[in-house]
PDB file of N, CA and C in Angstrom:
ATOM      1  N   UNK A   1     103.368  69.698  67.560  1.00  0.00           N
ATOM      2  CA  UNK A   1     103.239  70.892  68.367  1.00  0.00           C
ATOM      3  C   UNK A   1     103.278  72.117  67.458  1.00  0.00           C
ATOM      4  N   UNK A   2     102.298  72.704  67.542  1.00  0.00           N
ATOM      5  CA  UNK A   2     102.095  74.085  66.640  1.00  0.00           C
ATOM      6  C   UNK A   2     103.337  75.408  67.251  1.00  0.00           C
ATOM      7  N   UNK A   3     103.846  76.187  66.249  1.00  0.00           N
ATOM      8  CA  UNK A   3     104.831  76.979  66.824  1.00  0.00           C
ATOM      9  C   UNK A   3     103.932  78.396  66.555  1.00  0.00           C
ATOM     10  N   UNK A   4     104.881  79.339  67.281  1.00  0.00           N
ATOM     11  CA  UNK A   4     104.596  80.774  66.906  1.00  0.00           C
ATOM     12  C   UNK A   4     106.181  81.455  66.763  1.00  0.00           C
ATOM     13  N   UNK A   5     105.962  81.959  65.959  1.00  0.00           N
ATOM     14  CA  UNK A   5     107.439  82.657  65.445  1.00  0.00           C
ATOM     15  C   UNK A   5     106.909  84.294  65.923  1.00  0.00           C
ATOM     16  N   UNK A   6     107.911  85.160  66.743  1.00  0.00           N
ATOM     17  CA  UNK A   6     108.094  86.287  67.298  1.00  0.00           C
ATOM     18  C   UNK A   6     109.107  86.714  66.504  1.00  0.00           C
ATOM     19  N   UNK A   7     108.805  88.497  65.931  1.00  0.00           N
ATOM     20  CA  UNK A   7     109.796  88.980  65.398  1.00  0.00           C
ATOM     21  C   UNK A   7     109.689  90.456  66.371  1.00  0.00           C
ATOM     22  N   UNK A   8     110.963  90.713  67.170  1.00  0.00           N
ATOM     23  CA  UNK A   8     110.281  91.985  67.803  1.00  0.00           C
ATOM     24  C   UNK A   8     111.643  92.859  67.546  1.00  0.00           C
ATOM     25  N   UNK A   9     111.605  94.473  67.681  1.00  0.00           N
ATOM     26  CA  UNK A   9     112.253  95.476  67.491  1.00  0.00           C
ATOM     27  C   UNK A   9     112.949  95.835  68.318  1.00  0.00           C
ATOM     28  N   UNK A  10     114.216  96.327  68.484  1.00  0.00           N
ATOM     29  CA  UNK A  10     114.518  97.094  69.955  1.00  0.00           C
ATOM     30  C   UNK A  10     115.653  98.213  69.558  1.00  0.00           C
ATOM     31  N   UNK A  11     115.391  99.259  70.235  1.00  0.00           N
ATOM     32  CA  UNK A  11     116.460 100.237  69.890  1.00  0.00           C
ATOM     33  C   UNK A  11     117.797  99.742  70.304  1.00  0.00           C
ATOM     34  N   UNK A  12     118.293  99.125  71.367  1.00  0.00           N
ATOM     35  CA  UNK A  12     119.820  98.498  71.279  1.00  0.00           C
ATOM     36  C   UNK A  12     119.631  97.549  71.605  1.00  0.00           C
ATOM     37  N   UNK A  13     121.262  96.905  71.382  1.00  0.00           N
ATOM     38  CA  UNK A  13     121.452  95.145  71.711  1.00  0.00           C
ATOM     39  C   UNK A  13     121.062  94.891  73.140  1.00  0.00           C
ATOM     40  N   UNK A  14     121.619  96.037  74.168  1.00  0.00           N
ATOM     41  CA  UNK A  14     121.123  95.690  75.420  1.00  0.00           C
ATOM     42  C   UNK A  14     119.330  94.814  75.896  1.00  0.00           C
ATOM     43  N   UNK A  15     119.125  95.963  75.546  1.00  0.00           N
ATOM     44  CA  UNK A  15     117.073  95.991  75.418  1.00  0.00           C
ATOM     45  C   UNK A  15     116.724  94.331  74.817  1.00  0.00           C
ATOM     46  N   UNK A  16     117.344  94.171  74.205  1.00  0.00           N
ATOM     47  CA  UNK A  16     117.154  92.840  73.394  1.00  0.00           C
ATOM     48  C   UNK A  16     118.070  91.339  74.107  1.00  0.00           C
ATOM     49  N   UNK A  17     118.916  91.564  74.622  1.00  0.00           N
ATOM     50  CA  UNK A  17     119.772  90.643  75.787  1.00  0.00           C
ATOM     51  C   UNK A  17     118.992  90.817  76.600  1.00  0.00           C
ATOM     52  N   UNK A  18     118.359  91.713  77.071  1.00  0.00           N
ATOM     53  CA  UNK A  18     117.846  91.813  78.369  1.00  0.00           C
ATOM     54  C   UNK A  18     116.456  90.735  78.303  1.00  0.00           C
ATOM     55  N   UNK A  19     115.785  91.043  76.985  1.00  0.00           N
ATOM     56  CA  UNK A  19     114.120  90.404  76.705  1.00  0.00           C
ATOM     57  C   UNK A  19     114.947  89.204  76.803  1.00  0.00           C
ATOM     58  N   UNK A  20     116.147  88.681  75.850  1.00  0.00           N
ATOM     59  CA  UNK A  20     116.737  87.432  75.139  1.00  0.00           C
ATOM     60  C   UNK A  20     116.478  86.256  76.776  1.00  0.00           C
ATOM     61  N   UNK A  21     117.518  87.111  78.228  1.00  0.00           N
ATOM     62  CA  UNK A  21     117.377  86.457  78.987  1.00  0.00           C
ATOM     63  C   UNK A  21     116.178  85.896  79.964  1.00  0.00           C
ATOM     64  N   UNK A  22     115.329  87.062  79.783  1.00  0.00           N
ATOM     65  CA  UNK A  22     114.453  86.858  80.832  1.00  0.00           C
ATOM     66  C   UNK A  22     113.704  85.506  79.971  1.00  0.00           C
ATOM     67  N   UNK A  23     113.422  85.406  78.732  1.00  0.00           N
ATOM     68  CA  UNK A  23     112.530  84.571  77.836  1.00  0.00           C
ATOM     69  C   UNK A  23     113.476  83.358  77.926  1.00  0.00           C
ATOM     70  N   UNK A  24     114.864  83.239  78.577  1.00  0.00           N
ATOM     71  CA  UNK A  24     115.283  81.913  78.553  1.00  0.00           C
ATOM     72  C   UNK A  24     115.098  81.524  79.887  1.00  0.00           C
ATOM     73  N   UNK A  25     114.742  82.536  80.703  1.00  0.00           N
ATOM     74  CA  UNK A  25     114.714  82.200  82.429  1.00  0.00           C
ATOM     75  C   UNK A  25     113.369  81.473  82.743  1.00  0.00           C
ATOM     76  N   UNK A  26     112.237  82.212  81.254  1.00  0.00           N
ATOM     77  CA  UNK A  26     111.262  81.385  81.363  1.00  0.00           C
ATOM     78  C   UNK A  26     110.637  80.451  81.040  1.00  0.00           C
ATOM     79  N   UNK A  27     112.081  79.712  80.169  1.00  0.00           N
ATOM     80  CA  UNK A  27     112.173  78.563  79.618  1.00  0.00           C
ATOM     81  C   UNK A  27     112.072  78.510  77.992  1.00  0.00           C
ATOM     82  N   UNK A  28     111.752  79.441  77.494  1.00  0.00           N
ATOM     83  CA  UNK A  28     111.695  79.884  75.743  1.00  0.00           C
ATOM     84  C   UNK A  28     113.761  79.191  75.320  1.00  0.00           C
ATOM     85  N   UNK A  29     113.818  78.619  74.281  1.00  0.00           N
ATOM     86  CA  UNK A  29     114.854  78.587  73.751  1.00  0.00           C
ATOM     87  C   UNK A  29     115.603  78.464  72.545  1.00  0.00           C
ATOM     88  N   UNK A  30     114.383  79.113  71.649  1.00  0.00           N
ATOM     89  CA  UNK A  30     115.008  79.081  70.149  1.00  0.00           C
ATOM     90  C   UNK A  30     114.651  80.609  70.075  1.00  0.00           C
ATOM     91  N   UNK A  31     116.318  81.158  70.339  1.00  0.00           N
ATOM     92  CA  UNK A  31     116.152  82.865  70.375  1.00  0.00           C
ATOM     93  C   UNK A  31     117.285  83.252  69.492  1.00  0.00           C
ATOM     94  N   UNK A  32     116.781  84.400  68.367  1.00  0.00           N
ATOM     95  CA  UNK A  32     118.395  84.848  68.566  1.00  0.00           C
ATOM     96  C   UNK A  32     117.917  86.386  68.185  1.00  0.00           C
ATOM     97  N   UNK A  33     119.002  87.282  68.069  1.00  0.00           N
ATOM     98  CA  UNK A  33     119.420  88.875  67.947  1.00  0.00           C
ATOM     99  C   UNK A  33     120.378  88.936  66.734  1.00  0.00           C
ATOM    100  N   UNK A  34     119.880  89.661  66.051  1.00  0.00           N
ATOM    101  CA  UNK A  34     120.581  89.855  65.182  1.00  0.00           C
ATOM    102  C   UNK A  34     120.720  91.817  64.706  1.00  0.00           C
ATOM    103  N   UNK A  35     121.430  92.036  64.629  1.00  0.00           N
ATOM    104  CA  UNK A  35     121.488  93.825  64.109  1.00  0.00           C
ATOM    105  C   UNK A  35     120.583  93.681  62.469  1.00  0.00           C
ATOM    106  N   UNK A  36     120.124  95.140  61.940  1.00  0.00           N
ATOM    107  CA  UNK A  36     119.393  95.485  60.934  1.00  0.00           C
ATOM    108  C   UNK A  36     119.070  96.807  60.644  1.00  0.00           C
ATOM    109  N   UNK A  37     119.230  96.850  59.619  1.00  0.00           N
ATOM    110  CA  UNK A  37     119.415  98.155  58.692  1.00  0.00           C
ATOM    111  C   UNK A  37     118.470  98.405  57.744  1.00  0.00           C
ATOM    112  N   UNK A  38     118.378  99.657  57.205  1.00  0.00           N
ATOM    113  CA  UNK A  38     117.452 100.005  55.950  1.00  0.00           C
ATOM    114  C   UNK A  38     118.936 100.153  54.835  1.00  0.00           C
ATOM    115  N   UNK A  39     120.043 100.380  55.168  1.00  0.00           N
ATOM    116  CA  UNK A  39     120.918 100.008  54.392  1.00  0.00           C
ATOM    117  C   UNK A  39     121.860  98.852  54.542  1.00  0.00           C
ATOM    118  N   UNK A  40     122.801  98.048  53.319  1.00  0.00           N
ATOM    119  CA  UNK A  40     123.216  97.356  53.673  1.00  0.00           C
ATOM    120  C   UNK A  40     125.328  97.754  54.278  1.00  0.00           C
ATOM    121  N   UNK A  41     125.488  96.546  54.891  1.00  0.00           N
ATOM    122  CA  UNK A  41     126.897  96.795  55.689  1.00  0.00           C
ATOM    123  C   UNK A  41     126.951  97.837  56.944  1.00  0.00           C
ATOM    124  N   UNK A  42     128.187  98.251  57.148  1.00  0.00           N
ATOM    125  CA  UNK A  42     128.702  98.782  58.219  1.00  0.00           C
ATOM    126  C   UNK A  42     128.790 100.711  57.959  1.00  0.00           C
ATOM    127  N   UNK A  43     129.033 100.462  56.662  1.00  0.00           N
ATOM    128  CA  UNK A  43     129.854 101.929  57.054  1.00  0.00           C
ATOM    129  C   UNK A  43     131.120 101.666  56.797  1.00  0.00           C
ATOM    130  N   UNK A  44     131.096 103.415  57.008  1.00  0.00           N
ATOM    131  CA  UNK A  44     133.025 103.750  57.507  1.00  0.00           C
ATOM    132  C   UNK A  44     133.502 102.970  58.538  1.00  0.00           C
ATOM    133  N   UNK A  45     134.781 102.281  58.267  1.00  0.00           N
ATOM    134  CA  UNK A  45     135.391 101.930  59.542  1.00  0.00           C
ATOM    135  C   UNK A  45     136.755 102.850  60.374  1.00  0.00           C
ATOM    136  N   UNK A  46     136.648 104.008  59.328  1.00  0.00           N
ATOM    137  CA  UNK A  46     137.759 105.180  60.054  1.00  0.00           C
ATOM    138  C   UNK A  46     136.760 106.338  59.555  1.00  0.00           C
ATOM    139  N   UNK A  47     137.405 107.108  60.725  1.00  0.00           N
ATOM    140  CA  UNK A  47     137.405 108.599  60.847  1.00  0.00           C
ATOM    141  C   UNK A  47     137.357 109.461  59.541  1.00  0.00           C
ATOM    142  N   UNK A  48     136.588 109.713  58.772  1.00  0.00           N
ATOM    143  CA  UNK A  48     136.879 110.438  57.424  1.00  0.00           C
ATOM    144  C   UNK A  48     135.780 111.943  57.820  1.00  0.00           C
ATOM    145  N   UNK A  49     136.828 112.606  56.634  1.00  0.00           N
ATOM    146  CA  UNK A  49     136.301 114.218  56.617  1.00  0.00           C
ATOM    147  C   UNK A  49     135.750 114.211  55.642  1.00  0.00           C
ATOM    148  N   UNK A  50     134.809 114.944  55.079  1.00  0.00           N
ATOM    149  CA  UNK A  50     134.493 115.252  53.875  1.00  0.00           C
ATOM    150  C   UNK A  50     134.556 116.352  53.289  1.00  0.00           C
ATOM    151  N   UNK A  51     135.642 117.215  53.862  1.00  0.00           N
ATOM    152  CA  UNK A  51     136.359 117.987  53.370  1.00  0.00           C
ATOM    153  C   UNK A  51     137.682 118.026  52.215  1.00  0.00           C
ATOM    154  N   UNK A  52     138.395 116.373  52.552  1.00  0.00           N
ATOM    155  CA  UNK A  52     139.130 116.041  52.042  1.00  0.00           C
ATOM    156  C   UNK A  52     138.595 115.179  50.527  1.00  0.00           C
ATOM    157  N   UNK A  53     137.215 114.985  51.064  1.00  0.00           N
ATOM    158  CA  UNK A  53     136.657 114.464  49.353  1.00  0.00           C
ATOM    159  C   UNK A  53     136.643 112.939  49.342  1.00  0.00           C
ATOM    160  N   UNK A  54     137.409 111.835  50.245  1.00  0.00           N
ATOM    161  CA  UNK A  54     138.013 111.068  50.084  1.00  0.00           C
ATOM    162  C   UNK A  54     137.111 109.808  50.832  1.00  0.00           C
ATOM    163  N   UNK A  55     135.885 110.149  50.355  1.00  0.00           N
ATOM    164  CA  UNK A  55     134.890 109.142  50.624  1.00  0.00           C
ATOM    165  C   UNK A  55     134.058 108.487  49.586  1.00  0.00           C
ATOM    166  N   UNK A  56     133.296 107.331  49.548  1.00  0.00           N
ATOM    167  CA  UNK A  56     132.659 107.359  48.362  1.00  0.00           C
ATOM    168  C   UNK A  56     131.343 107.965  47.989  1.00  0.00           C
ATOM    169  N   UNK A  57     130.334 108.286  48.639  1.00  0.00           N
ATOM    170  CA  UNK A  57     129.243 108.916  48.349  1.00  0.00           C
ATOM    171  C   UNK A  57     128.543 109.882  50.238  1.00  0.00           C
ATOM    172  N   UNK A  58     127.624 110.266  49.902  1.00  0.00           N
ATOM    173  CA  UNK A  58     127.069 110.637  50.994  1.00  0.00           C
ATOM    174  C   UNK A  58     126.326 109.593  51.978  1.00  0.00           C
ATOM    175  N   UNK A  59     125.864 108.801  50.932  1.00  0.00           N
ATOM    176  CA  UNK A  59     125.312 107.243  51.554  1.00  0.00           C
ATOM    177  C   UNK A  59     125.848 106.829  52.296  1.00  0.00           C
ATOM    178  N   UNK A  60     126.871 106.619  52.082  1.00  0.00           N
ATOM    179  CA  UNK A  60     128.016 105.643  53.081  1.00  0.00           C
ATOM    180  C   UNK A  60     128.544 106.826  54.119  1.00  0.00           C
ATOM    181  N   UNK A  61     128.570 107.864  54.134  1.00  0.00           N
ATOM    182  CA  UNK A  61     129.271 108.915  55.264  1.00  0.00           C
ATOM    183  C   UNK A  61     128.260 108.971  56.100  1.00  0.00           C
ATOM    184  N   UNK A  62     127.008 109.756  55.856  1.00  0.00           N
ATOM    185  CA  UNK A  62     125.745 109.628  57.137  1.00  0.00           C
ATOM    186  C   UNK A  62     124.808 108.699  57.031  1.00  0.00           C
ATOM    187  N   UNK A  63     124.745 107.628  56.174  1.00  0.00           N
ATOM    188  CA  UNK A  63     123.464 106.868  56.747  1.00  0.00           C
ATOM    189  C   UNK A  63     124.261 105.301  57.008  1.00  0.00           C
ATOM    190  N   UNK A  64     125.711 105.201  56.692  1.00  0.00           N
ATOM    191  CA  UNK A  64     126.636 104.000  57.688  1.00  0.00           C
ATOM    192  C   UNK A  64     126.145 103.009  56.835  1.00  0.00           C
ATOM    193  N   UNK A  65     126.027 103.219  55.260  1.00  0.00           N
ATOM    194  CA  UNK A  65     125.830 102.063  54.306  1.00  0.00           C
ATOM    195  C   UNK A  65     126.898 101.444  53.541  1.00  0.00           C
ATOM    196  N   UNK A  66     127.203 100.504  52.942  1.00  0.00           N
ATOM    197  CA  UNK A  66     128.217 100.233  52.184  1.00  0.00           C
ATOM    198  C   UNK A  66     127.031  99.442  51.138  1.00  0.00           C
ATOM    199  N   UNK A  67     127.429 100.060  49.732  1.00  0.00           N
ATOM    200  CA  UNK A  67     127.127  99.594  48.356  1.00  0.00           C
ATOM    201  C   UNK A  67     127.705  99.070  47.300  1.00  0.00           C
ATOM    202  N   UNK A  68     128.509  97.841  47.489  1.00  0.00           N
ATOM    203  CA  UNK A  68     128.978  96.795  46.750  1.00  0.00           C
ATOM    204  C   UNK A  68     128.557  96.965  45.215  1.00  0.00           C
ATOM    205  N   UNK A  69     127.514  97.117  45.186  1.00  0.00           N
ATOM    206  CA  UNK A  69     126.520  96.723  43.483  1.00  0.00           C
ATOM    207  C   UNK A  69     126.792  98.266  42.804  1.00  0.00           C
ATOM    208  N   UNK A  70     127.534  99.044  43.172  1.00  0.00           N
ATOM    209  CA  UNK A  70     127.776 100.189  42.502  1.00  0.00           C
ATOM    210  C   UNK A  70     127.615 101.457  42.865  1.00  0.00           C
ATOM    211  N   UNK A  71     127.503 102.346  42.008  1.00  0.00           N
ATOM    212  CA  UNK A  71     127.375 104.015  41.858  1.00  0.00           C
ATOM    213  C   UNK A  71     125.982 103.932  42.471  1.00  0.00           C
ATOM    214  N   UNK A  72     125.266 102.826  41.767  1.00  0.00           N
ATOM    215  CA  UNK A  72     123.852 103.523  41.467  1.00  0.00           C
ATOM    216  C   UNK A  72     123.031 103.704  43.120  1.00  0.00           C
ATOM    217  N   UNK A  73     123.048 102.471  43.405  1.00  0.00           N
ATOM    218  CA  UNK A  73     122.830 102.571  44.924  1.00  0.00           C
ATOM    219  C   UNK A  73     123.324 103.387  45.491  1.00  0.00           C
ATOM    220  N   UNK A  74     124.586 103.875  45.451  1.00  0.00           N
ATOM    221  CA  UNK A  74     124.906 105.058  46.456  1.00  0.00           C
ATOM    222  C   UNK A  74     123.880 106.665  46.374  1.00  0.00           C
ATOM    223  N   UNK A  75     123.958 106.349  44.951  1.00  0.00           N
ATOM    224  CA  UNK A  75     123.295 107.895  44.480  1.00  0.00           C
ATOM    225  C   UNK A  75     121.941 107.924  44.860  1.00  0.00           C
ATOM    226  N   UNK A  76     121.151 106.664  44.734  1.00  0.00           N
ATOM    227  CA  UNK A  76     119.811 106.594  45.162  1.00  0.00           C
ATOM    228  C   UNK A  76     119.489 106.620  46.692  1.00  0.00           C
ATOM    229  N   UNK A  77     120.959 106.537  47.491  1.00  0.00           N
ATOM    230  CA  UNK A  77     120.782 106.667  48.958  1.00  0.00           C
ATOM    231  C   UNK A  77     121.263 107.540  49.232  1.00  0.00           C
ATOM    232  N   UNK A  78     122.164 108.231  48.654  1.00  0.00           N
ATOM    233  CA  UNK A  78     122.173 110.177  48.977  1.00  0.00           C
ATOM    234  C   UNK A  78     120.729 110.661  49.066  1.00  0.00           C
ATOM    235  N   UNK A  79     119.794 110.332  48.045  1.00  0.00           N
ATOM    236  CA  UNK A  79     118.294 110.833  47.694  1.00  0.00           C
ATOM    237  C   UNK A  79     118.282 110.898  48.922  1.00  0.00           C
ATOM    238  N   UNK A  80     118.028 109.789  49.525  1.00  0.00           N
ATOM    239  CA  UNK A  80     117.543 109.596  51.226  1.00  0.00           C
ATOM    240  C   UNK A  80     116.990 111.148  51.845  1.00  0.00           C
ATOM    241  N   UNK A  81     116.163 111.390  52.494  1.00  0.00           N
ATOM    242  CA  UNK A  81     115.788 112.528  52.937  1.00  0.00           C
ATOM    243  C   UNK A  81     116.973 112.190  54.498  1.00  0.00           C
ATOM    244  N   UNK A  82     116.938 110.919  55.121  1.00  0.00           N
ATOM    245  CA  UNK A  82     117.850 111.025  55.975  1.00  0.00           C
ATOM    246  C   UNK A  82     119.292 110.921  55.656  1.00  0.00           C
ATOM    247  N   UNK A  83     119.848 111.131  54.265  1.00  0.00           N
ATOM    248  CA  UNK A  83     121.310 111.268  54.285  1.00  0.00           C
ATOM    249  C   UNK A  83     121.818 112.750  54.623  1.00  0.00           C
ATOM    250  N   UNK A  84     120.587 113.790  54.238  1.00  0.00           N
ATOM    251  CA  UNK A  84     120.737 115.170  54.921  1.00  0.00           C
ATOM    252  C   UNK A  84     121.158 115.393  56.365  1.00  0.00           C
ATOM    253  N   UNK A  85     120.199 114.984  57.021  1.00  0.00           N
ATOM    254  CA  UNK A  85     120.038 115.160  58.508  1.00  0.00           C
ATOM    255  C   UNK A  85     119.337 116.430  58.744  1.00  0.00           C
ATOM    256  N   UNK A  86     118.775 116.698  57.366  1.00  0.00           N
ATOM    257  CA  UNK A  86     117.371 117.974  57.676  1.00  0.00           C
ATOM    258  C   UNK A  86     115.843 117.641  57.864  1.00  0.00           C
ATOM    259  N   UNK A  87     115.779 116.089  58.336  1.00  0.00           N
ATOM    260  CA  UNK A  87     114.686 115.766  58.045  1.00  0.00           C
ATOM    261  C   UNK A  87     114.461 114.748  59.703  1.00  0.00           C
ATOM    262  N   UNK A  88     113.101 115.116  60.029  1.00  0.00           N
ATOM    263  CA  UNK A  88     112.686 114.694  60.936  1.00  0.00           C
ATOM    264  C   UNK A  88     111.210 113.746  61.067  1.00  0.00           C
ATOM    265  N   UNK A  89     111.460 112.637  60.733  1.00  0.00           N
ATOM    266  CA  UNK A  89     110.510 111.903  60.648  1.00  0.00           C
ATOM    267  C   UNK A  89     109.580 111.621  61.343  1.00  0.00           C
ATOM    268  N   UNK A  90     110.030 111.668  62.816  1.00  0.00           N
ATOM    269  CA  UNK A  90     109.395 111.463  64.275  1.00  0.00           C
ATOM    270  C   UNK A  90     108.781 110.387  64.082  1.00  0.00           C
ATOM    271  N   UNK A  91     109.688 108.967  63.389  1.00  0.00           N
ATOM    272  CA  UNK A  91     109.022 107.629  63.328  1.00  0.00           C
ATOM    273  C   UNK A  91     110.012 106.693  64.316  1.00  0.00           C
ATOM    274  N   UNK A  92     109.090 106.842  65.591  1.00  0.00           N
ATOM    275  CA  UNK A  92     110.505 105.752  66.304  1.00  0.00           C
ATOM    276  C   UNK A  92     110.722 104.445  66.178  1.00  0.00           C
ATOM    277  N   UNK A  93     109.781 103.804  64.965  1.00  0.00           N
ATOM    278  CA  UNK A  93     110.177 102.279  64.756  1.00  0.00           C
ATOM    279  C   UNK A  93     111.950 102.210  63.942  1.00  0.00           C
ATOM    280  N   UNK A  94     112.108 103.572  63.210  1.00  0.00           N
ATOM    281  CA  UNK A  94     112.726 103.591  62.021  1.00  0.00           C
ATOM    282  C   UNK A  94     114.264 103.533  63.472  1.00  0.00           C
ATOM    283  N   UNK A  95     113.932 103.851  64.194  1.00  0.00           N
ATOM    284  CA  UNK A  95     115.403 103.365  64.784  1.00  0.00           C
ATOM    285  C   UNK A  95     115.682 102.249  65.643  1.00  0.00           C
ATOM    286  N   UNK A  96     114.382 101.205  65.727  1.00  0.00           N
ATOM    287  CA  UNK A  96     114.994 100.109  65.706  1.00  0.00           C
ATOM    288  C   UNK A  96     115.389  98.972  65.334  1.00  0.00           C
ATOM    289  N   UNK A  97     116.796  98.978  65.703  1.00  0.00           N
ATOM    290  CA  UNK A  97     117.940  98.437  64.559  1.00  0.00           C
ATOM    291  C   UNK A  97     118.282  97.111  65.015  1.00  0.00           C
ATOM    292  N   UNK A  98     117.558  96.068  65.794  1.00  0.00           N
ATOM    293  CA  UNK A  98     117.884  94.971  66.540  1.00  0.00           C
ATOM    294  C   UNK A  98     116.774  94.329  66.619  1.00  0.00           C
ATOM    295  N   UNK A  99     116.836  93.070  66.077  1.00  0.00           N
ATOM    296  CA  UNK A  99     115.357  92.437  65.573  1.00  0.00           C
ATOM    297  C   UNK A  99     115.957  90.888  66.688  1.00  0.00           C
ATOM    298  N   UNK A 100     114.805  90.325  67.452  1.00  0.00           N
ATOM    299  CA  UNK A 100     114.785  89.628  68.213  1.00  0.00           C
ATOM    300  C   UNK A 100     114.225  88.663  68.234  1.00  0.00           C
ATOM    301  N   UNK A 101     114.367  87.299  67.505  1.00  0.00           N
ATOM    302  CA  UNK A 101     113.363  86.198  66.599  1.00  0.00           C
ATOM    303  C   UNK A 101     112.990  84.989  68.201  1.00  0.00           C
ATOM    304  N   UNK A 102     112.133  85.009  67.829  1.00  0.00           N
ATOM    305  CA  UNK A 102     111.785  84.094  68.810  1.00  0.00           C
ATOM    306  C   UNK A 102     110.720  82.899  68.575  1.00  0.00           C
ATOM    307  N   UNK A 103     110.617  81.381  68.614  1.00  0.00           N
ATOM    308  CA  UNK A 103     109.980  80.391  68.070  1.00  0.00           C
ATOM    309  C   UNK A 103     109.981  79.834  69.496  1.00  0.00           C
ATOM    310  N   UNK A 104     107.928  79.897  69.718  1.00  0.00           N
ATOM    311  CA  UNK A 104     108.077  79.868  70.727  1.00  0.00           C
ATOM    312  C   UNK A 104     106.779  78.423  70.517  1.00  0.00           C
ATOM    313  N   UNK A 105     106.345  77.731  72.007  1.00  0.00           N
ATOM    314  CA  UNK A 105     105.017  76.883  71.435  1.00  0.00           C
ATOM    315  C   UNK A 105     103.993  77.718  71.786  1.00  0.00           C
ATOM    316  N   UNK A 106     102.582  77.640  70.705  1.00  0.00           N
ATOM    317  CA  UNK A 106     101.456  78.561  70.027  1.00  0.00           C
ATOM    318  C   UNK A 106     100.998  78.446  71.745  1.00  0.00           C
ATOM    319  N   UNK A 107     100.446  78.069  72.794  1.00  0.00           N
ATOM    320  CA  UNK A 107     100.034  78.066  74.050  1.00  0.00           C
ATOM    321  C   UNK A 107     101.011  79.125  74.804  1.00  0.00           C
ATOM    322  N   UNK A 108     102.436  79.108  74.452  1.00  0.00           N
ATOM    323  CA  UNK A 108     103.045  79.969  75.308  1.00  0.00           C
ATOM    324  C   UNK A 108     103.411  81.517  74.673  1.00  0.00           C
ATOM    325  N   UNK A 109     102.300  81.882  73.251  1.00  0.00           N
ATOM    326  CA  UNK A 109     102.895  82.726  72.493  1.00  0.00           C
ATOM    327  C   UNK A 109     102.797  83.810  73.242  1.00  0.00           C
ATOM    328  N   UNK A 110     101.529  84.500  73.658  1.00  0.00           N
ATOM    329  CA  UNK A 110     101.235  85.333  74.677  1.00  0.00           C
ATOM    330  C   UNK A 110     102.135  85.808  75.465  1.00  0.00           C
ATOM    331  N   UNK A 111     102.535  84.927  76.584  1.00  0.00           N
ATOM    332  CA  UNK A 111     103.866  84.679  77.747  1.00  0.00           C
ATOM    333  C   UNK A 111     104.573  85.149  77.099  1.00  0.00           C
ATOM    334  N   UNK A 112     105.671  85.038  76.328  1.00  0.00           N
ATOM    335  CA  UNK A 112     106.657  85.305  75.221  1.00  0.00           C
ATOM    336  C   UNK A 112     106.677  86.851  74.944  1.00  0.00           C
ATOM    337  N   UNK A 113     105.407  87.518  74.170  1.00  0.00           N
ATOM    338  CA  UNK A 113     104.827  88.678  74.033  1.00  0.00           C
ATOM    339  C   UNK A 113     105.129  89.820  75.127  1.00  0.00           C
ATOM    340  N   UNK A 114     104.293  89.607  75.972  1.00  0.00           N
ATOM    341  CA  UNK A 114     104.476  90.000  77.572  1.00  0.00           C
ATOM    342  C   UNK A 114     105.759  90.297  77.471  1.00  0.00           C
ATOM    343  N   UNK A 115     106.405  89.081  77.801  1.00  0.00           N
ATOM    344  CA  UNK A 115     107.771  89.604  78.055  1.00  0.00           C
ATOM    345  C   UNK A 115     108.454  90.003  77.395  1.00  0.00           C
ATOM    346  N   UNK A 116     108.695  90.216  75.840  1.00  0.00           N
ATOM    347  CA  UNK A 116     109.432  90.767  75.564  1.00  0.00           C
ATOM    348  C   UNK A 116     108.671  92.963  75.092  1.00  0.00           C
ATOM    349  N   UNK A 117     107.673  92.838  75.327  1.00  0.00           N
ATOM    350  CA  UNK A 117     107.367  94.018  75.444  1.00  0.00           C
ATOM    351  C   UNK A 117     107.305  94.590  77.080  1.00  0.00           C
ATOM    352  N   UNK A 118     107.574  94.084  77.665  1.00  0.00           N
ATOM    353  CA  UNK A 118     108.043  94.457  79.221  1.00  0.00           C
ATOM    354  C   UNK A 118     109.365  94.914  78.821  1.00  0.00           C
ATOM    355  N   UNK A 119     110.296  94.415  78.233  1.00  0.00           N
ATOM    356  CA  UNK A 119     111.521  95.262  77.946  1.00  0.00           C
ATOM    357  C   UNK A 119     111.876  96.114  77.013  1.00  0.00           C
ATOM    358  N   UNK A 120     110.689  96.662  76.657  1.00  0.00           N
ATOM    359  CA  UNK A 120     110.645  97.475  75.422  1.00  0.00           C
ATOM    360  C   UNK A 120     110.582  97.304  73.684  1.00  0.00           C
ATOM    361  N   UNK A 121     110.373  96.334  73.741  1.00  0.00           N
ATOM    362  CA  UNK A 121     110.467  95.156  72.223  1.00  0.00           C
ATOM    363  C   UNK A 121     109.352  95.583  71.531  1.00  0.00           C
ATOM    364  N   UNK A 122     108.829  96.213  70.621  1.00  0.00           N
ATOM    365  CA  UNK A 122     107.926  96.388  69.718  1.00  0.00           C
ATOM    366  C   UNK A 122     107.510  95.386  68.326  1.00  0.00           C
ATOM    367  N   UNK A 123     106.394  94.582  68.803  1.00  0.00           N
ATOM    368  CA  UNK A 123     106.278  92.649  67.812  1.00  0.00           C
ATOM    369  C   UNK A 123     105.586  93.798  67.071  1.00  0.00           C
TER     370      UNK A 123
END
């Protein structure tokens, strides 16, 4: 049986539970959701000022990255035009952060499609 592998976008986890269920209601069942970034990790996990200095780069304060491998990465993600927040890209793929994999059979790829762009999912 030939497969089709679905990779689709969604601005939140909701949007993506929502496609996740309807595609199991219609019998699809190798699904999953996973979160995704243009940087890697979480971020801050407390409240910090940057008044007090007591952070490690700008990277990690506005763009919610954590850089394990060093200085250098941080400094190259300050560059970021979005570590400012003076910059307006008006690219709305770039905010979605929830990728929605789906392996579906090649006859039902279509079906699959449909539905998950009925809930806003961008393949």
């Amino acid at each position: 049986m030939k497969e089709r592998n679905i990779l689709a976008g969604f601005h939140t986890e909701d949007e993506a539970k929502q496609a996740e269920n309807a595609l199991r209601q219609a019998g699809f069942t190798t699904i999953q959701i996973n979160k995704i970034g243009q940087f890697p990790g979480d971020g801050l996990e407390q409240i910090t000022t940057p008044l007090s200095g007591d952070f490690p780069g700008v990277g990690v304060l506005t763009l919610a990255g954590d850089f394990p491998s060093g200085p250098d990465a941080r400094i190259l993600a300050a560059a970021n035009p979005d570590a400012s927040g003076l910059s307006d890209r008006g690219d709305d793929n770039l905010t979605r952060t929830v990728l929605l994999t789906a392996v579906v059979a090649e006859e039902r790829g279509d079906e699959a499609i449909a539905i998950i762009r009925s809930h806003g999912g961008l393949i």
